[in-house]
PDB file of N, CA and C in Angstrom:
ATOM      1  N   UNK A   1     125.209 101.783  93.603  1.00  0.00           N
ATOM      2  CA  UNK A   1     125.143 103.223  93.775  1.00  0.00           C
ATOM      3  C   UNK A   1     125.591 103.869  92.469  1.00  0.00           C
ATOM      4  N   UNK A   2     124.999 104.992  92.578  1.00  0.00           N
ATOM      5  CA  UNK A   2     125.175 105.455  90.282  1.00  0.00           C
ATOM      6  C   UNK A   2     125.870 107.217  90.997  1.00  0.00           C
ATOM      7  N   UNK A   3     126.458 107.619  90.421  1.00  0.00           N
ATOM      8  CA  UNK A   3     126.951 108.771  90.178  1.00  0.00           C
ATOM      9  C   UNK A   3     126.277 109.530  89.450  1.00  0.00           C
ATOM     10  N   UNK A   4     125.724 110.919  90.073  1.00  0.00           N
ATOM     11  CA  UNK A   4     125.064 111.904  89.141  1.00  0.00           C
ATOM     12  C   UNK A   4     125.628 113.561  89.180  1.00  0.00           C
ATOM     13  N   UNK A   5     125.767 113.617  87.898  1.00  0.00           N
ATOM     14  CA  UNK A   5     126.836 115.237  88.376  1.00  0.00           C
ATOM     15  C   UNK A   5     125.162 116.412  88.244  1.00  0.00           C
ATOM     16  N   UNK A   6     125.259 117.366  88.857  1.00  0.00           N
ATOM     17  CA  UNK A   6     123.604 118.016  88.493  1.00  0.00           C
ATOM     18  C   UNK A   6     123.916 119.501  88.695  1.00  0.00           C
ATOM     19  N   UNK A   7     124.307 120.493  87.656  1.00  0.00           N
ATOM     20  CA  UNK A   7     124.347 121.938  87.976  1.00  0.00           C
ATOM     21  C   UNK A   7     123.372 122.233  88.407  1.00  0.00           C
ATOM     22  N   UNK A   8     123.465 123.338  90.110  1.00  0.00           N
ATOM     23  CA  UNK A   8     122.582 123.849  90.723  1.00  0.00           C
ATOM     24  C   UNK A   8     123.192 125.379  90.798  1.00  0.00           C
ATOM     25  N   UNK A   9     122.068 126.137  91.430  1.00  0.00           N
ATOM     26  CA  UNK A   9     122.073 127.189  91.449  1.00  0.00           C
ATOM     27  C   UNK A   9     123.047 127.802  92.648  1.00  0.00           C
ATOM     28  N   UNK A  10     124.261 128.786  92.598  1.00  0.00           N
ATOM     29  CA  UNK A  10     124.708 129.036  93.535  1.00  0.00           C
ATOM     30  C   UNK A  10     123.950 129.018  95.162  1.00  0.00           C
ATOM     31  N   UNK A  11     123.024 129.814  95.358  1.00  0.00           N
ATOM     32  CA  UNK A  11     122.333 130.051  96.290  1.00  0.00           C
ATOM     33  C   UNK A  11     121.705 128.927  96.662  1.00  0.00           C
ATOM     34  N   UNK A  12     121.533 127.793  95.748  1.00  0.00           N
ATOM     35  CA  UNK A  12     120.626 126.512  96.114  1.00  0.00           C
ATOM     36  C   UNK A  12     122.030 125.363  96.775  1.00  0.00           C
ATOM     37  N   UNK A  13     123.078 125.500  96.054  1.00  0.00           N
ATOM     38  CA  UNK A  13     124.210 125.013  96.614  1.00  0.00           C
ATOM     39  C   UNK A  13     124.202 125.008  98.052  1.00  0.00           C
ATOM     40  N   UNK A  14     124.190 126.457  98.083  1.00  0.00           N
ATOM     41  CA  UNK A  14     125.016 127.353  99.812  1.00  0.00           C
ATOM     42  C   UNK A  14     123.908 126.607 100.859  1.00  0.00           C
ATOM     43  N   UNK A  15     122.629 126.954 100.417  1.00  0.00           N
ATOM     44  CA  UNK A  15     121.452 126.268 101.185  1.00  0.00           C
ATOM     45  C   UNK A  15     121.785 124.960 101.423  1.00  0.00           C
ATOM     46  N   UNK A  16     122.107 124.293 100.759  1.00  0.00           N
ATOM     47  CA  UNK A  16     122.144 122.342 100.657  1.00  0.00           C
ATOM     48  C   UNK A  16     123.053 122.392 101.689  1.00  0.00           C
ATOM     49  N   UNK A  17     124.405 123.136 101.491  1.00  0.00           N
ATOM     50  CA  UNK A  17     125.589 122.826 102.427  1.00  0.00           C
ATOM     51  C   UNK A  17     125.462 123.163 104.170  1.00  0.00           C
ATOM     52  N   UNK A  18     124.407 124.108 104.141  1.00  0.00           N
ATOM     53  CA  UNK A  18     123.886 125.047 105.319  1.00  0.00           C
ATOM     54  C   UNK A  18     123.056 123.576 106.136  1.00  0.00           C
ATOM     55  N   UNK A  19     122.438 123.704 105.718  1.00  0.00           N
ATOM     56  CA  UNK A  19     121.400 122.134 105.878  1.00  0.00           C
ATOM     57  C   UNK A  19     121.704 121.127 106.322  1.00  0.00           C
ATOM     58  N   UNK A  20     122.887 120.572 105.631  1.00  0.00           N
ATOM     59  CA  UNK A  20     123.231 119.382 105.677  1.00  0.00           C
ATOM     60  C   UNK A  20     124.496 119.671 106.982  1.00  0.00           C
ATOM     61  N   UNK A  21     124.820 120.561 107.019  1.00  0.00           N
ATOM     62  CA  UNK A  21     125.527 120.626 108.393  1.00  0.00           C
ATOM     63  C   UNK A  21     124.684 121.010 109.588  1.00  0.00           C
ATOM     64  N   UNK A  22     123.112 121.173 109.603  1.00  0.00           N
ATOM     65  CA  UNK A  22     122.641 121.032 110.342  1.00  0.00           C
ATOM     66  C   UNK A  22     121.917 120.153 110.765  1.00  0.00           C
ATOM     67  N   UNK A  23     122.246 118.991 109.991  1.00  0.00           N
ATOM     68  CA  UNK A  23     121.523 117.927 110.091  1.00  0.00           C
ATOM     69  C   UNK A  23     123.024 116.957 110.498  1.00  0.00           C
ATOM     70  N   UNK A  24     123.564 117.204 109.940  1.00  0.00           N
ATOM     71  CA  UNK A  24     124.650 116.278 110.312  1.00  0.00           C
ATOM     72  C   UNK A  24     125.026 115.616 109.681  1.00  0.00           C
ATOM     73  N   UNK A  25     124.493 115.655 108.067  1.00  0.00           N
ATOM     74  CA  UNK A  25     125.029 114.655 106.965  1.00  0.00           C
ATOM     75  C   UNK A  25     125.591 115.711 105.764  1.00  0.00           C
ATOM     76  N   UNK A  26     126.140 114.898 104.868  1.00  0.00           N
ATOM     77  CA  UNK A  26     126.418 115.189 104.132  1.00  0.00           C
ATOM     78  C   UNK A  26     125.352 116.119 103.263  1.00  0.00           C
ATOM     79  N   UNK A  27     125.920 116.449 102.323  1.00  0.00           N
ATOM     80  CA  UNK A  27     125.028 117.365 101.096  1.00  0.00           C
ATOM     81  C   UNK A  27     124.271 116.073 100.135  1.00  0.00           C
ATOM     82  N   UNK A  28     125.309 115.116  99.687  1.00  0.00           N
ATOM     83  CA  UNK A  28     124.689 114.223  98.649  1.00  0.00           C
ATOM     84  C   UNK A  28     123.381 112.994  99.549  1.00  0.00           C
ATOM     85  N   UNK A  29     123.840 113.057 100.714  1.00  0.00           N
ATOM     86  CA  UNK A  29     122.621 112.376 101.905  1.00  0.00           C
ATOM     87  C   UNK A  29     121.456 113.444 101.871  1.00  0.00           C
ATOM     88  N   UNK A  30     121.601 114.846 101.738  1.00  0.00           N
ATOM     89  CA  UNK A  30     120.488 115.518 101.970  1.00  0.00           C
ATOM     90  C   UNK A  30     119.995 115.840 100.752  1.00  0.00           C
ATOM     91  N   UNK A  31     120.453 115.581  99.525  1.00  0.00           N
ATOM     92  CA  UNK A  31     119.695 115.365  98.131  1.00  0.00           C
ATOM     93  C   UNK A  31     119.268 114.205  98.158  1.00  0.00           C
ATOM     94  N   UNK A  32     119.541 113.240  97.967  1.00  0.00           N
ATOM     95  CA  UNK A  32     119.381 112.278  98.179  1.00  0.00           C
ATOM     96  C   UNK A  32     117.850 111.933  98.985  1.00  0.00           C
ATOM     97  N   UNK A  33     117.871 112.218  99.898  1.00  0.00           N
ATOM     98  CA  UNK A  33     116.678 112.248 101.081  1.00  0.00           C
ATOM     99  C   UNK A  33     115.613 113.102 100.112  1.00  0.00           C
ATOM    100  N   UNK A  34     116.039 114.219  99.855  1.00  0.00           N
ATOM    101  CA  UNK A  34     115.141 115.403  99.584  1.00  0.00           C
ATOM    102  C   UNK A  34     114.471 114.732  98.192  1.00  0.00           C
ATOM    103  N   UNK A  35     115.062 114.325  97.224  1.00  0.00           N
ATOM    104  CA  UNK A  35     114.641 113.327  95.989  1.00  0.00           C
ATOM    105  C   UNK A  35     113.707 111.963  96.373  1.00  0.00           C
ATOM    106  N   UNK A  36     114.010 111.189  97.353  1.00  0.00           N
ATOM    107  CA  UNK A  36     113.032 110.414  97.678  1.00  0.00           C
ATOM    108  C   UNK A  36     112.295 110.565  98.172  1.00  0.00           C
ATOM    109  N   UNK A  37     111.816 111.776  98.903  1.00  0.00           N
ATOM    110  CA  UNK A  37     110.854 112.167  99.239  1.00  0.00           C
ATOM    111  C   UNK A  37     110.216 112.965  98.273  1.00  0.00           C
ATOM    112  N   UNK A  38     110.565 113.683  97.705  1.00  0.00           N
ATOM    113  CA  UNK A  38     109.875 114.259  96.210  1.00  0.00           C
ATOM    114  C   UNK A  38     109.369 112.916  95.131  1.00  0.00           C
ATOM    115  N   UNK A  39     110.168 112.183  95.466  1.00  0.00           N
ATOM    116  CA  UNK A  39     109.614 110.660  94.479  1.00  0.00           C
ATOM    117  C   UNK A  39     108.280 109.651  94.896  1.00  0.00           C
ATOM    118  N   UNK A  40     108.102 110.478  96.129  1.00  0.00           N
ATOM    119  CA  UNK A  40     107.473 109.526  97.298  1.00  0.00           C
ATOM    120  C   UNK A  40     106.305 110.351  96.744  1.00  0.00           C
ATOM    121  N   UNK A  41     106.227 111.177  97.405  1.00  0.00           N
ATOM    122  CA  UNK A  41     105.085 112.202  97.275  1.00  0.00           C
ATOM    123  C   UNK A  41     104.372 112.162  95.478  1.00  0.00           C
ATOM    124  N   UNK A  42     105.393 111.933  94.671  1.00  0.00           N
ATOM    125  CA  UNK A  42     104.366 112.157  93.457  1.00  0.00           C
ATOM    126  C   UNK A  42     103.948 110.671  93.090  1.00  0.00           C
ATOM    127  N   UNK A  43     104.909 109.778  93.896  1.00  0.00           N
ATOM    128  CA  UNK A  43     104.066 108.613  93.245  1.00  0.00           C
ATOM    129  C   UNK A  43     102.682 108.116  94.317  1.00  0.00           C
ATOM    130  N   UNK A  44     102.567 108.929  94.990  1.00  0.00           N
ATOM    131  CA  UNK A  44     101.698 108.486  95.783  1.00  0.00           C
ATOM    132  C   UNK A  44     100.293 109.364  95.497  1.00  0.00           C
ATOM    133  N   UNK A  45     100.439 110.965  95.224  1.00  0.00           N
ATOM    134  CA  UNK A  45      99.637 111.518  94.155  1.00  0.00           C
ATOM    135  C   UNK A  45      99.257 110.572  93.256  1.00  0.00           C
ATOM    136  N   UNK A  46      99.949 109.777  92.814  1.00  0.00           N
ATOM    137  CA  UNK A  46      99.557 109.247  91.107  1.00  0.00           C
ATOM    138  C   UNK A  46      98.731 108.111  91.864  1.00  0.00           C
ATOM    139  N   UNK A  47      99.199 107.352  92.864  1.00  0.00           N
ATOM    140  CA  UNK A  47      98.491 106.337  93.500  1.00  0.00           C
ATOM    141  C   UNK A  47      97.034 106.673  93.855  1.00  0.00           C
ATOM    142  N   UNK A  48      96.492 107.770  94.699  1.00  0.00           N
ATOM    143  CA  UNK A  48      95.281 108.393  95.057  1.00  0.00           C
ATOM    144  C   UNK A  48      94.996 108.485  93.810  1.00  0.00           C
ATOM    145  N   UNK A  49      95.248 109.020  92.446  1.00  0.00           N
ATOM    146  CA  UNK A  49      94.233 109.369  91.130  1.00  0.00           C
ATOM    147  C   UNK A  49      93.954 108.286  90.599  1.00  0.00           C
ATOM    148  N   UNK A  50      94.664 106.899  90.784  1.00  0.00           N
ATOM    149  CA  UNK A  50      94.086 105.982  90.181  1.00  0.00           C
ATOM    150  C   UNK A  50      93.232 104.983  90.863  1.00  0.00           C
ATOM    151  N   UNK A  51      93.334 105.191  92.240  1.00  0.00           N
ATOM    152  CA  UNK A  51      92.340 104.761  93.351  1.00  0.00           C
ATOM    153  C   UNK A  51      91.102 105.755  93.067  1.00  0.00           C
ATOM    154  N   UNK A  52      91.219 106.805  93.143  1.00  0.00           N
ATOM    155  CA  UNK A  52      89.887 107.581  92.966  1.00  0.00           C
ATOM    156  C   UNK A  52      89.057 107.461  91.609  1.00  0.00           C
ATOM    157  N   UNK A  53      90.390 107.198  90.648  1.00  0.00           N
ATOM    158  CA  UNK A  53      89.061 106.769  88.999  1.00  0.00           C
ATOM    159  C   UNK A  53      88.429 105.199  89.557  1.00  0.00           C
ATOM    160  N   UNK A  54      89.096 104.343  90.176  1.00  0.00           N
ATOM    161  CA  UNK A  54      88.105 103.306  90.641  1.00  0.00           C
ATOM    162  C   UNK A  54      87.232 103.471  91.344  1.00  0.00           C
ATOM    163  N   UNK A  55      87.006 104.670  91.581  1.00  0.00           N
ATOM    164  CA  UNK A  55      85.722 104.790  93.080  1.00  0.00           C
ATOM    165  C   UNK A  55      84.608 104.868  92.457  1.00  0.00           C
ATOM    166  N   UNK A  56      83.640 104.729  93.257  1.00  0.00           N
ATOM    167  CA  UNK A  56      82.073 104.724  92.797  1.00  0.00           C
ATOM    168  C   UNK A  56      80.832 105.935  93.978  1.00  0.00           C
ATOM    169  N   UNK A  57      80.679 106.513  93.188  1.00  0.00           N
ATOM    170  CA  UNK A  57      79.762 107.811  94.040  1.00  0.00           C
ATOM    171  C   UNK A  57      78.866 106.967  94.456  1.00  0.00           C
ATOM    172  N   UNK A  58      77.787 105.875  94.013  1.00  0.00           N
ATOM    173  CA  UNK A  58      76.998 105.255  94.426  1.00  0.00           C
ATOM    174  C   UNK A  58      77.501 104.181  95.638  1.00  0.00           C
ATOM    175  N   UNK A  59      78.668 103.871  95.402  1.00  0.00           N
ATOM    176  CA  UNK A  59      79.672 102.705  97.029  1.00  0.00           C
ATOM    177  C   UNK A  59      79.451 103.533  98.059  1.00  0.00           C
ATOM    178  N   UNK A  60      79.794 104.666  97.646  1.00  0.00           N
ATOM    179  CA  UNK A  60      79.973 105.567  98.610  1.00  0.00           C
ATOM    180  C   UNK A  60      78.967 106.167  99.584  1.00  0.00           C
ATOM    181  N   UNK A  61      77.725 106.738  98.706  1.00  0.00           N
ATOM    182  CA  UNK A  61      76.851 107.087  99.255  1.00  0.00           C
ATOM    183  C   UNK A  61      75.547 105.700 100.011  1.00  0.00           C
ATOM    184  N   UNK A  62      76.302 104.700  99.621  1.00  0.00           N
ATOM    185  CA  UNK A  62      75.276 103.243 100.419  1.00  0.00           C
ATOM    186  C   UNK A  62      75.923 102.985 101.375  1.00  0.00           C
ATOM    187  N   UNK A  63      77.662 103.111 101.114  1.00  0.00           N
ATOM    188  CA  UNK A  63      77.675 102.828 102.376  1.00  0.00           C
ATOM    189  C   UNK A  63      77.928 103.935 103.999  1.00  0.00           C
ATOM    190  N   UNK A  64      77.597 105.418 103.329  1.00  0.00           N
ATOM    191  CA  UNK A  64      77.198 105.951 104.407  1.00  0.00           C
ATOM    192  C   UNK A  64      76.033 106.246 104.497  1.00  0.00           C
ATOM    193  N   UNK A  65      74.975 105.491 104.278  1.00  0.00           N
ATOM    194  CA  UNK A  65      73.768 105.156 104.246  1.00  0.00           C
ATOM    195  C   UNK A  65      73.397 104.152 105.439  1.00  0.00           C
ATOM    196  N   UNK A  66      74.741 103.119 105.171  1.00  0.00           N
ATOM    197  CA  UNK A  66      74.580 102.140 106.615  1.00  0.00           C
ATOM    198  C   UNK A  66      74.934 102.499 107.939  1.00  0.00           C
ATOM    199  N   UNK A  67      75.311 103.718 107.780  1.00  0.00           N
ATOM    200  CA  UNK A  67      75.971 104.655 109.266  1.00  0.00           C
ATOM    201  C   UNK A  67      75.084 104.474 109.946  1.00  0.00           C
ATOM    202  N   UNK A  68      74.983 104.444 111.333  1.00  0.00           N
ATOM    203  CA  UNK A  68      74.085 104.615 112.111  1.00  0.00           C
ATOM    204  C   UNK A  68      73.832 106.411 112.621  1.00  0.00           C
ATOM    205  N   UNK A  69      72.748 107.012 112.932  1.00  0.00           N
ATOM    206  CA  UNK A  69      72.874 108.610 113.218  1.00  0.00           C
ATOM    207  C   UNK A  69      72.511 108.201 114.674  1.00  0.00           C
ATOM    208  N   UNK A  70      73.679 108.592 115.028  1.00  0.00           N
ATOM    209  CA  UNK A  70      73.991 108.611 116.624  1.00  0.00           C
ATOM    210  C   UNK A  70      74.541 109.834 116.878  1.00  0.00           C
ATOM    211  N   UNK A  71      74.213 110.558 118.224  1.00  0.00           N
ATOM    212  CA  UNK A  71      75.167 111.345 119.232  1.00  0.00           C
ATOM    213  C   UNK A  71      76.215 111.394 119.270  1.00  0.00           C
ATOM    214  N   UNK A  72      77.241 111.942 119.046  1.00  0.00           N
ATOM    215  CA  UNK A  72      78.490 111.675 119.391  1.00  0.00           C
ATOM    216  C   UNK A  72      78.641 111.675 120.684  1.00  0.00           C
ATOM    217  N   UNK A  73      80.290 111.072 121.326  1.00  0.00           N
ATOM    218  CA  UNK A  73      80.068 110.890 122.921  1.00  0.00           C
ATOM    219  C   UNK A  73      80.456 112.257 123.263  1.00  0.00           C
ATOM    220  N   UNK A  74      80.584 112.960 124.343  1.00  0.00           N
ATOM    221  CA  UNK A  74      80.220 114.362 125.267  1.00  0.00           C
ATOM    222  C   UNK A  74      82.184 114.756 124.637  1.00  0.00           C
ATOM    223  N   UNK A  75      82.868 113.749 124.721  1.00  0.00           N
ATOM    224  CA  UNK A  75      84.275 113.673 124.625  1.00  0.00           C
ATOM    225  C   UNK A  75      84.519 114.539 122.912  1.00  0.00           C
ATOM    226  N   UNK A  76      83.841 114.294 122.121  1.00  0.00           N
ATOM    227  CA  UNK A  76      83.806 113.971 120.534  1.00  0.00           C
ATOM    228  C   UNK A  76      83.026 115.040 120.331  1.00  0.00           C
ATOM    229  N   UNK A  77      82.279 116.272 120.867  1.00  0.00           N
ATOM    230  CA  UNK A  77      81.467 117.189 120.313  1.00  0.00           C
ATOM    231  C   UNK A  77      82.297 118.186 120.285  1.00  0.00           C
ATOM    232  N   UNK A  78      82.148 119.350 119.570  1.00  0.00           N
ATOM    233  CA  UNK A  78      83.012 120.605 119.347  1.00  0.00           C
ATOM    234  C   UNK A  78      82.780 121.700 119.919  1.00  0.00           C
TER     235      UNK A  78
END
């Protein structure tokens, strides 16, 4: 576990402390949380852009080419 000191903004403070007593944890549990989920989210952005430079418009369009054009069932229409 690493120690990080991080000046925040009064009002962003008061919020964290507000929060985290409504959650039931601490403040450094609800940064904490709030950072891995901000870490989550952009590395997973970065994950989709480098899956999508591998894609192929032509994969794509053959293989919904092999779709079958069917009805949807009575359940599945809008």
């Amino acid at each position: 576990m690493s120690t990080l000191s991080v000046r925040l903004p009064e009002s962003l403070h008061k919020k964290a402390k507000e929060l985290a007593v409504l959650e039931h944890i601490s403040v450094n549990q609800l940064i904490s949380s709030a950072l891995a989920e901000k870490i989550s989210a952009l590395m997973a952005e970065e994950y989709l852009h480098q899956r999508a430079a591998r894609g192929s418009h032509k994969k794509f369009l053959d293989a919904l080419f092999r779709v079958k054009s069917i009805e949807p069932d009575e359940k599945d229409r809008l």
